[in-house]
PDB file of N, CA and C in Angstrom:
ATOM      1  N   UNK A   1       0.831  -1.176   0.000  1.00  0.00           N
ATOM      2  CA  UNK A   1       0.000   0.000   0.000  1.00  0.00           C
ATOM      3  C   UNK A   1       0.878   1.241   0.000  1.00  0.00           C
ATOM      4  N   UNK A   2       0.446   2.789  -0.883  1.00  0.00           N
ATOM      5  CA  UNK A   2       1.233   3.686  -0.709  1.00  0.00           C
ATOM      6  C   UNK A   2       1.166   4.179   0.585  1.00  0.00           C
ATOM      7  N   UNK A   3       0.087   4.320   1.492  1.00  0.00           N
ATOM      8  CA  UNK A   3       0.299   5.044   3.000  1.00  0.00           C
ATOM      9  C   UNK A   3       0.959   4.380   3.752  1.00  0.00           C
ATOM     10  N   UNK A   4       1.331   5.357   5.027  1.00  0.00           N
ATOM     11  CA  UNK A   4       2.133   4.545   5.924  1.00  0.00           C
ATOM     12  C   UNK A   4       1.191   4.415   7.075  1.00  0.00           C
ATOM     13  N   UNK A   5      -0.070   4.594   7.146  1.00  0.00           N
ATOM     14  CA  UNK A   5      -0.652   3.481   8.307  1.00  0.00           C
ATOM     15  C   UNK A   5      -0.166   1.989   8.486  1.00  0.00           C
ATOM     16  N   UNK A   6      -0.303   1.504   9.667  1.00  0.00           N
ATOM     17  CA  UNK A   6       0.159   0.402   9.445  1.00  0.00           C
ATOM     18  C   UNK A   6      -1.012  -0.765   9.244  1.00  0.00           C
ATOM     19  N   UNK A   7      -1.194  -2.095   9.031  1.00  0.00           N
ATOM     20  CA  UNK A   7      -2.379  -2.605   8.717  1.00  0.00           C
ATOM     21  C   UNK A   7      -3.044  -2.829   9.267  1.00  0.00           C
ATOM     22  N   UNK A   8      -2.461  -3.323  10.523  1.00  0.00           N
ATOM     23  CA  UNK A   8      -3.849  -3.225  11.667  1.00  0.00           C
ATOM     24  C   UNK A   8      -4.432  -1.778  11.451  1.00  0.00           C
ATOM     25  N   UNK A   9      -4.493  -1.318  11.857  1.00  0.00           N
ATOM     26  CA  UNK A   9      -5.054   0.396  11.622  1.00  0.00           C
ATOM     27  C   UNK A   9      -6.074   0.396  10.365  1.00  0.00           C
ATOM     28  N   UNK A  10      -5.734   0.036   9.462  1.00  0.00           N
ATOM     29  CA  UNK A  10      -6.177   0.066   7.712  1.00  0.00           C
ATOM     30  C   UNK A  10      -7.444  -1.285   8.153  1.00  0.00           C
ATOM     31  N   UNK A  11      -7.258  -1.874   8.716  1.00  0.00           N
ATOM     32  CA  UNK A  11      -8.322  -3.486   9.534  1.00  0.00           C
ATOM     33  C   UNK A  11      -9.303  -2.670  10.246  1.00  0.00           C
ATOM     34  N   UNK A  12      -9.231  -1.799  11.304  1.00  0.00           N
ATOM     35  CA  UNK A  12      -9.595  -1.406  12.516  1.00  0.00           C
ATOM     36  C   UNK A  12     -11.518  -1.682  12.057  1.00  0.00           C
ATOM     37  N   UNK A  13     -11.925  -1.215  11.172  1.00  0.00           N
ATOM     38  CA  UNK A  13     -12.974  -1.100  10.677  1.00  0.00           C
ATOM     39  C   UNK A  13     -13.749  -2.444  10.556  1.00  0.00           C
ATOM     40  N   UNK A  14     -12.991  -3.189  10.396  1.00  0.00           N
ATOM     41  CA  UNK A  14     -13.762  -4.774  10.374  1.00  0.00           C
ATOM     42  C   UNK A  14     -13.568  -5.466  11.758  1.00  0.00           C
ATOM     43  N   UNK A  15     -13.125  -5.049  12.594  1.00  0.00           N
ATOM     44  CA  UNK A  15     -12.954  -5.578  13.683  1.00  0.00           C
ATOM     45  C   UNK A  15     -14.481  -6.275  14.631  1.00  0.00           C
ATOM     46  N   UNK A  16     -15.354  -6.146  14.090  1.00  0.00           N
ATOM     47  CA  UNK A  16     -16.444  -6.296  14.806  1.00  0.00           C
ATOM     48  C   UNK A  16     -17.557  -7.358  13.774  1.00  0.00           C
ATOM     49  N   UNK A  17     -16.626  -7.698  12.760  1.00  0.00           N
ATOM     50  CA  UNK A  17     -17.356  -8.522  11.157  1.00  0.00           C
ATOM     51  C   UNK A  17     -16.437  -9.950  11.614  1.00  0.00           C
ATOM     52  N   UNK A  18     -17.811 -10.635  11.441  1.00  0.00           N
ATOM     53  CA  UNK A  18     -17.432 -12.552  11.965  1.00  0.00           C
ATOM     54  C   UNK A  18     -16.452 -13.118  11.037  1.00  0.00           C
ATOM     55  N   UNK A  19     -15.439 -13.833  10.960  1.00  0.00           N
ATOM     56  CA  UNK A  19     -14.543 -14.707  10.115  1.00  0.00           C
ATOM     57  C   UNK A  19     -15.470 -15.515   9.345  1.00  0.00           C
ATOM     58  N   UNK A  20     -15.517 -15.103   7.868  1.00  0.00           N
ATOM     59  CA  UNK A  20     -15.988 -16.180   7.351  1.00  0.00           C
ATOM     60  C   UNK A  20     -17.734 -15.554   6.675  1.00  0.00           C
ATOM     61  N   UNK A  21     -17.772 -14.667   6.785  1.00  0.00           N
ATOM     62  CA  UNK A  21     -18.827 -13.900   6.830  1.00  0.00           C
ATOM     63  C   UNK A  21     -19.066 -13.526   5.324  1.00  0.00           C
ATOM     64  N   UNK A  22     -20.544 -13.167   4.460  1.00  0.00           N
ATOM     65  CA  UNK A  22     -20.632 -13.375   3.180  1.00  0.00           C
ATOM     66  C   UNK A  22     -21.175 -11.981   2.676  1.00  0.00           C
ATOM     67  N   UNK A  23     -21.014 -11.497   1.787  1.00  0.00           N
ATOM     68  CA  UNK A  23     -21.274 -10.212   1.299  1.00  0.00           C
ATOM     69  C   UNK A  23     -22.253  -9.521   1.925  1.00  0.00           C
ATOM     70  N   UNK A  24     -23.343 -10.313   2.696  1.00  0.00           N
ATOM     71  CA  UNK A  24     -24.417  -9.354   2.922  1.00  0.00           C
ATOM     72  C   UNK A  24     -24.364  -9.268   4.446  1.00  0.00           C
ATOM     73  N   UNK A  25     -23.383 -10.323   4.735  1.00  0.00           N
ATOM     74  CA  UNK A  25     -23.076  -9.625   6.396  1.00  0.00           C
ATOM     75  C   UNK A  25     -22.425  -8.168   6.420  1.00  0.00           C
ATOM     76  N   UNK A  26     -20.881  -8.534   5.360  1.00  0.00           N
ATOM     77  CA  UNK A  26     -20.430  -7.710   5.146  1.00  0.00           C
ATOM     78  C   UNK A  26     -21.014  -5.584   4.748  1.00  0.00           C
ATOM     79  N   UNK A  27     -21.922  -6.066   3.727  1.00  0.00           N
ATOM     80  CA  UNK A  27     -22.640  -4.526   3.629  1.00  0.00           C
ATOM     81  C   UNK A  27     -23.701  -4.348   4.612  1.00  0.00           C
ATOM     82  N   UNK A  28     -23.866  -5.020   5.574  1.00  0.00           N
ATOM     83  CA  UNK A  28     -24.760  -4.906   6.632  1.00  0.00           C
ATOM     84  C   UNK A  28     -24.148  -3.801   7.596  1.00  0.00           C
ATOM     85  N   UNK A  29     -22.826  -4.391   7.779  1.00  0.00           N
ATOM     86  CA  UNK A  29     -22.193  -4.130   8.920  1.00  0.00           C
ATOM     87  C   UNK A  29     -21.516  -2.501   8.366  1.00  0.00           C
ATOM     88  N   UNK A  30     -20.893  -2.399   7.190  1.00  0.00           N
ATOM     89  CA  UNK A  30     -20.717  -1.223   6.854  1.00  0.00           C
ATOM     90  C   UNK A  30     -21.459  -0.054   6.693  1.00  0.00           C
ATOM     91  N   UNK A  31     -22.782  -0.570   5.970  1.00  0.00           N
ATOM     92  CA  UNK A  31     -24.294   0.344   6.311  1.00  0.00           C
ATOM     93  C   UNK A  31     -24.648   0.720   7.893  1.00  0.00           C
ATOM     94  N   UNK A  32     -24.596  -0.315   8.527  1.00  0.00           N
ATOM     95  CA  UNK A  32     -25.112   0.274  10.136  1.00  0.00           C
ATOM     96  C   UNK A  32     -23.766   1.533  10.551  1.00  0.00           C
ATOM     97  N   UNK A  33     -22.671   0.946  10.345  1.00  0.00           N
ATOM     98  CA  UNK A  33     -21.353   1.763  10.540  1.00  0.00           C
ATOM     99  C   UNK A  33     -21.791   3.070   9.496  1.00  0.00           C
ATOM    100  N   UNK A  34     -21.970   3.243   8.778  1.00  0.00           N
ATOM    101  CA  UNK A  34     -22.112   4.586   7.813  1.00  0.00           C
ATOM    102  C   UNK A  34     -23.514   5.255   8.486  1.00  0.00           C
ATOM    103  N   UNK A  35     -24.560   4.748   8.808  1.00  0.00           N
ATOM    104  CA  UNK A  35     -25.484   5.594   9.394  1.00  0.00           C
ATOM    105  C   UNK A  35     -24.945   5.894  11.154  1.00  0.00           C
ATOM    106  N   UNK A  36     -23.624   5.529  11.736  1.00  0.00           N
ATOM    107  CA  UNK A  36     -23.701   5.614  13.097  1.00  0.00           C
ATOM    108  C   UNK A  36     -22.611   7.143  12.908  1.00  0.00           C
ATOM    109  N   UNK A  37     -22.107   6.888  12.117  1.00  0.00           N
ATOM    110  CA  UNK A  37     -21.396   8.065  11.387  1.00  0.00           C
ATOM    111  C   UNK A  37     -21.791   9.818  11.197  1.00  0.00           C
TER     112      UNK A  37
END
């Protein structure tokens, strides 16, 4: 990646999304996160 965050940091955002989890968990969890925003 060009930034220098490091990757945990660049992760931080999924930290709360299950292993293994399928697209619509996935835009679930980003939608609730974008309206808490």
């Amino acid at each position: 990646m060009s930034n220098d965050r490091p990757q945990q940091d660049a992760d931080e955002h999924l930290d709360d999304v299950s292993d293994g989890c399928g697209c619509t968990e996935m835009w679930e969890h980003m939608s609730d996160h974008r309206d808490e925003e």
